[in-house]
Protein backbone atom coordinates (compact mmCIF):
# COMPACT_ATOMS: atom_id res chain seq x y z
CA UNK A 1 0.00 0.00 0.00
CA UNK A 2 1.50 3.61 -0.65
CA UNK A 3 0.85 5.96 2.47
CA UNK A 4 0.95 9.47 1.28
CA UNK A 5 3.16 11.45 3.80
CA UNK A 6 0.68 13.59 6.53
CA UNK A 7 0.85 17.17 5.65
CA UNK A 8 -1.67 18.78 8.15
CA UNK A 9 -0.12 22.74 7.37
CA UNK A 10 -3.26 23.32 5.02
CA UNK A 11 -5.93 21.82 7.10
CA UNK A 12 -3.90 24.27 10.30
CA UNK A 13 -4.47 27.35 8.05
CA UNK A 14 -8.11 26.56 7.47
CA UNK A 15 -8.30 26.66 11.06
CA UNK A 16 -6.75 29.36 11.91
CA UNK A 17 -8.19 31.29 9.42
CA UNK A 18 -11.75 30.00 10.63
CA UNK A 19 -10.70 31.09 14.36
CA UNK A 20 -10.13 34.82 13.12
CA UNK A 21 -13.70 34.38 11.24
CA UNK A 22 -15.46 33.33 14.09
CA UNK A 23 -13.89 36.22 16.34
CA UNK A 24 -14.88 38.89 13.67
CA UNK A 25 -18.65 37.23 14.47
CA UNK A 26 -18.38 37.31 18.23
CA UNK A 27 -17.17 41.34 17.66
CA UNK A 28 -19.87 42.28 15.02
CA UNK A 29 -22.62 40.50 17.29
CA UNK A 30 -21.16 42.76 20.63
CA UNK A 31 -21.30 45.95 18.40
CA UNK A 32 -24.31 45.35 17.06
CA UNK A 33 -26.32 44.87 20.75
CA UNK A 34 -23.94 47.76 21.44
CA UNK A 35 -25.56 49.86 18.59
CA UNK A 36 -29.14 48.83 19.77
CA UNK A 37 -29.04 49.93 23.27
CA UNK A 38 -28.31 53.26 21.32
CA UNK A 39 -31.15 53.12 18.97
CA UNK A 40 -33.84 52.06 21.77
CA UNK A 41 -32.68 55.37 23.83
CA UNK A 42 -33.01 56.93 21.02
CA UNK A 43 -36.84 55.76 20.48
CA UNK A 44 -37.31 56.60 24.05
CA UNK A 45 -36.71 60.69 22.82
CA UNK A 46 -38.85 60.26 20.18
CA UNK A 47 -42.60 60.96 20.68
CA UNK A 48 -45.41 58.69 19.10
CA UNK A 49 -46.01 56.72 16.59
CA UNK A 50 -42.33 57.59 15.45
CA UNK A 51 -40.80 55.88 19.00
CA UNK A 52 -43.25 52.83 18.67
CA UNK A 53 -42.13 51.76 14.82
CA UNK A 54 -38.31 52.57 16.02
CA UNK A 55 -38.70 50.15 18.86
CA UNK A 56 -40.44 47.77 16.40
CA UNK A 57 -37.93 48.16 14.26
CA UNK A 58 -34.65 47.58 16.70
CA UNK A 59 -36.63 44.16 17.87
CA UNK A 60 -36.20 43.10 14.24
CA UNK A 61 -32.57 44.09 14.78
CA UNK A 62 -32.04 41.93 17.70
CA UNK A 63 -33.74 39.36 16.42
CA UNK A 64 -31.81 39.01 13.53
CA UNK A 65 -28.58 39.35 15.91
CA UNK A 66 -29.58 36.42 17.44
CA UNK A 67 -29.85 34.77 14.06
CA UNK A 68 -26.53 35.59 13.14
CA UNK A 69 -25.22 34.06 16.48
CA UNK A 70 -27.11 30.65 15.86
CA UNK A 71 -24.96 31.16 12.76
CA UNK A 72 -21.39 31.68 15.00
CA UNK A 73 -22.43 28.59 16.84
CA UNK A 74 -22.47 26.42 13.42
CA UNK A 75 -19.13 27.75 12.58
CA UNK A 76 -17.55 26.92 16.23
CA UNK A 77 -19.21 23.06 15.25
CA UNK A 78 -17.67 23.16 11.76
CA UNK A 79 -14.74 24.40 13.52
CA UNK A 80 -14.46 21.63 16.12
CA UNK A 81 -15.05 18.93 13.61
CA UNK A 82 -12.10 20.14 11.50
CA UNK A 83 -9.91 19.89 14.74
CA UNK A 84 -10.97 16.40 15.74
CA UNK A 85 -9.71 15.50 11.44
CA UNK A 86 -6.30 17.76 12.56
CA UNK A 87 -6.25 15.06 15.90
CA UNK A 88 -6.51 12.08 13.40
CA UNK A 89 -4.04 13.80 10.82
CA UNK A 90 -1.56 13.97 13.36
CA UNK A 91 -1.99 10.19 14.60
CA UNK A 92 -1.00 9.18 11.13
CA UNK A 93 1.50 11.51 10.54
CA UNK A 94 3.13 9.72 14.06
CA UNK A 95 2.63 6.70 12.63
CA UNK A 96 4.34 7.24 9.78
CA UNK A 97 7.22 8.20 11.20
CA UNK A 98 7.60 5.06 13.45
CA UNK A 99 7.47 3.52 10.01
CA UNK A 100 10.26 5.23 8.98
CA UNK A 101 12.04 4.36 12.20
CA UNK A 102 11.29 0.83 11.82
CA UNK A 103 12.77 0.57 8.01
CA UNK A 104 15.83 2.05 8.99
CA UNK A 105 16.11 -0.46 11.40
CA UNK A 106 14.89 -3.09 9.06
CA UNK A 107 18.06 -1.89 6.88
CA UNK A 108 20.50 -2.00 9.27
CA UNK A 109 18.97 -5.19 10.80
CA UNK A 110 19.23 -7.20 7.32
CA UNK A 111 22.76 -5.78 7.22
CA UNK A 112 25.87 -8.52 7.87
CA UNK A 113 28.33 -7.37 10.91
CA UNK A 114 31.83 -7.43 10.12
CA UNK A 115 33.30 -10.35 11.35
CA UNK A 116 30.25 -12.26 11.65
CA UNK A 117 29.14 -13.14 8.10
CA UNK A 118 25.97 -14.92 7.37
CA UNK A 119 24.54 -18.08 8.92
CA UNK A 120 25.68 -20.16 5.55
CA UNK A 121 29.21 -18.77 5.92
CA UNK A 122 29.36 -19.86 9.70
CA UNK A 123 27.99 -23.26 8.72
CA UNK A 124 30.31 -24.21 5.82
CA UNK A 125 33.23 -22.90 7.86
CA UNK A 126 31.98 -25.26 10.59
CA UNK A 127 32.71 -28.04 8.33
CA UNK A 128 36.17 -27.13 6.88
CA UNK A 129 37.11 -27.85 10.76
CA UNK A 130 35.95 -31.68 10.72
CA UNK A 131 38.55 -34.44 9.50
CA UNK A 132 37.79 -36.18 6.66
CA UNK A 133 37.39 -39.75 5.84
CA UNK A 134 41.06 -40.33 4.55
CA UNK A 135 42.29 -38.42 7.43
CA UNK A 136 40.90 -40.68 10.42
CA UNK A 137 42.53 -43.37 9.28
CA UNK A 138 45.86 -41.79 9.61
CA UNK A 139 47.01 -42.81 13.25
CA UNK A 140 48.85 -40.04 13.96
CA UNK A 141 46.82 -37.23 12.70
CA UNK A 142 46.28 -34.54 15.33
CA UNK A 143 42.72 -34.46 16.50
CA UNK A 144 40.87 -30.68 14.87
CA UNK A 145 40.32 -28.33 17.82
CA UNK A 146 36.78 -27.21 18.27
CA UNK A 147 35.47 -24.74 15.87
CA UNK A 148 34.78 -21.47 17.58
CA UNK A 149 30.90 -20.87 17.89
CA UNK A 150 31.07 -17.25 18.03
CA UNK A 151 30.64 -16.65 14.49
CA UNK A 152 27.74 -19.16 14.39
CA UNK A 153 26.15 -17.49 17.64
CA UNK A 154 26.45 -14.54 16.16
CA UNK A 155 24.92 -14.88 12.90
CA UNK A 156 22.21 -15.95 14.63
CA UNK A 157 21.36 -13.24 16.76
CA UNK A 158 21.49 -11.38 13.30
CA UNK A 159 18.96 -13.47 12.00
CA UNK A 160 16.46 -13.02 15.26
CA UNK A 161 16.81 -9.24 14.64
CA UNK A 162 16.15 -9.37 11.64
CA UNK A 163 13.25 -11.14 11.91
CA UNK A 164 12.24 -9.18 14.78
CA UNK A 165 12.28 -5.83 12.79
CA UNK A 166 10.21 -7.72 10.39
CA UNK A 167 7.64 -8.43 12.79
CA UNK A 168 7.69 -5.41 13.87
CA UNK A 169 7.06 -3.37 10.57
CA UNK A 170 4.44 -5.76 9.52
CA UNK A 171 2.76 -4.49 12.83
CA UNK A 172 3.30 -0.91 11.84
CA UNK A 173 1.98 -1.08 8.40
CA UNK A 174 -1.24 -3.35 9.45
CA UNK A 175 -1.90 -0.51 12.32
CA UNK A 176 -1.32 2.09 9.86
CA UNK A 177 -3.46 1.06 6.89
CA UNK A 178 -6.02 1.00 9.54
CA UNK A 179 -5.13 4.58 10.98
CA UNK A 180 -5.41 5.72 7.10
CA UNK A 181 -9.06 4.11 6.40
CA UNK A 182 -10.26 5.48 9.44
CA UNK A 183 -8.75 8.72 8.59
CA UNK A 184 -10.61 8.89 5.28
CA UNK A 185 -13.91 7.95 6.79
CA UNK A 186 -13.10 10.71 9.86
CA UNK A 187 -12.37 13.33 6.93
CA UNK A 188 -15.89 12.76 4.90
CA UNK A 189 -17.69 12.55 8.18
CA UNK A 190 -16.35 16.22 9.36
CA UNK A 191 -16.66 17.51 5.82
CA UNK A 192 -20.72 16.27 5.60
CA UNK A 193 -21.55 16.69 9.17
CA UNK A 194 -19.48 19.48 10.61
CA UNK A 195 -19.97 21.61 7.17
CA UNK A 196 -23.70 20.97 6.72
CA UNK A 197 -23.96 21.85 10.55
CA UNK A 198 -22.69 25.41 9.28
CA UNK A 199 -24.87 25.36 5.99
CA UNK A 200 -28.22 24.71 7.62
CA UNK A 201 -27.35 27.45 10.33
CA UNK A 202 -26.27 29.80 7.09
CA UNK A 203 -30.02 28.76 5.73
CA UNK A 204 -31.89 29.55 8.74
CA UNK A 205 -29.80 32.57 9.44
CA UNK A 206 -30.92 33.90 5.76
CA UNK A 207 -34.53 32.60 5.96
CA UNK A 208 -34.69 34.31 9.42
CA UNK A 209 -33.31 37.44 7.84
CA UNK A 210 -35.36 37.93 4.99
CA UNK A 211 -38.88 37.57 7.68
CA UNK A 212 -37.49 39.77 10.01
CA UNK A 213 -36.66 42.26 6.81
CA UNK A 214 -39.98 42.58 5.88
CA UNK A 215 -41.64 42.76 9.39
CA UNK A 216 -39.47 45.67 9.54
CA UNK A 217 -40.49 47.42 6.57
CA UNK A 218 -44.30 46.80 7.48
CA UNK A 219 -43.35 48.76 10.38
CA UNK A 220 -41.59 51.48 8.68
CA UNK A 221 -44.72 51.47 6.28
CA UNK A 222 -46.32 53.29 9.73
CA UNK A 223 -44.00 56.43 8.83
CA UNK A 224 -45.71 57.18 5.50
CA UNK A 225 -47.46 60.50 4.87
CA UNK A 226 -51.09 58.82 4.47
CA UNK A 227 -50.79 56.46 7.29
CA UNK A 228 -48.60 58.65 9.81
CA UNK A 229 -52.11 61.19 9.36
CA UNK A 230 -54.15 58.76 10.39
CA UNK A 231 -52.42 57.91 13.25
CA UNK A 232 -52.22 61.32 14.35
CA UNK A 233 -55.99 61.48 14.18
């Protein structure tokens, strides 16, 4: 399987450039109930019907300020979902380089050490040590001193590290496939869920928006010539 290499510097810019959104929303939502309590004193100097329409009028305001904060909160949720996929990216991305770490050592593993050779070497070696056939019946032939086991012993221990770093980045890549399918699934699931959490808050912010607009223009209506006479009266 080829693992494409973690690169979470994109999906950390997103972020961070969705932190600085959602910051500009907190401050235009603080302003704006700033900027009411101005308007409603405002109404309060006012004499009839013009106070009445602009108090009408700022609780279509606020009312749409609170519309545009059920907005913020979908972006905070889209927001939080793309952290939890940064989380996962990261896992992998640690994962990966254990993999690395575990090749190298693979390498060096499957590497001979000077000296020792490799477990064939040690074995025929072995044998050049034993007498032969013609040479036992010789009476006076010295008997062969032991062959040294250290090569042997040592290719060996080669071998069970090698097969050890085997084992052990067989491990790695099973764990890691699984780290990258669960990755993939993660990434749709914040993209669908955490995104359409923001969209449908968008929607209801605009549908919310557009009533409130025209309750406040039916309001307004109050302040025409014709109808502002016949309140009077």
């Amino acid at each position: 399987m080829v693992h494409r290499p973690a690169d979470s510097r994109l999906l950390s810019n997103l972020l961070q450039q969705e932190k600085e959104y959602s910051k500009q929303l907190a401050q235009v939502i603080e302003s704006s109930n700033a900027s009411l309590a101005s308007f409603a004193a405002y109404a309060a100097a006012s004499s009839p019907p013009t106070s009445h329409v602009i108090m009408a009028v700022a609780g279509s305001l606020a009312a749409a300020d609170e519309s545009l904060r059920r907005y913020a909160t979908g972006v905070d949720e889209w927001r939080e979902a793309m952290r939890s996929l940064k989380d996962a990216e990261e896992e992998v991305g640690n994962i990966m380089r254990d993999r690395e770490i575990l090749v190298t050592r693979l390498i060096k593993a499957s590497k001979p050490k000077n000296g020792s050779g490799s477990i064939r070497d040690s074995l025929l070696s072995g044998l050049q040590h034993f007498p032969s056939s013609s040479s036992l019946s010789v009476g006076n032939a010295e008997t062969p001193s032991p062959t040294p086991s250290r090569p042997l012993s040592a290719s060996f221990s080669s071998s069970t590290k090698l097969a050890a770093a085997q084992s052990e980045l067989q491990a790695c890549e099973a764990h890691l496939a699984a780290k990258e399918r669960e990755l993939e699934a993660k990434r749709n699931s914040a993209i669908r869920d955490g995104l359409g959490t923001r969209i449908r808050a968008m929607i209801d912010c605009g549908w919310a928006w557009h009533e409130l607009g025209k309750g406040a223009l039916q309001s307004l209506d109050e302040l025409k010539p014709g109808n502002l006479y016949g309140a009077i009266l």
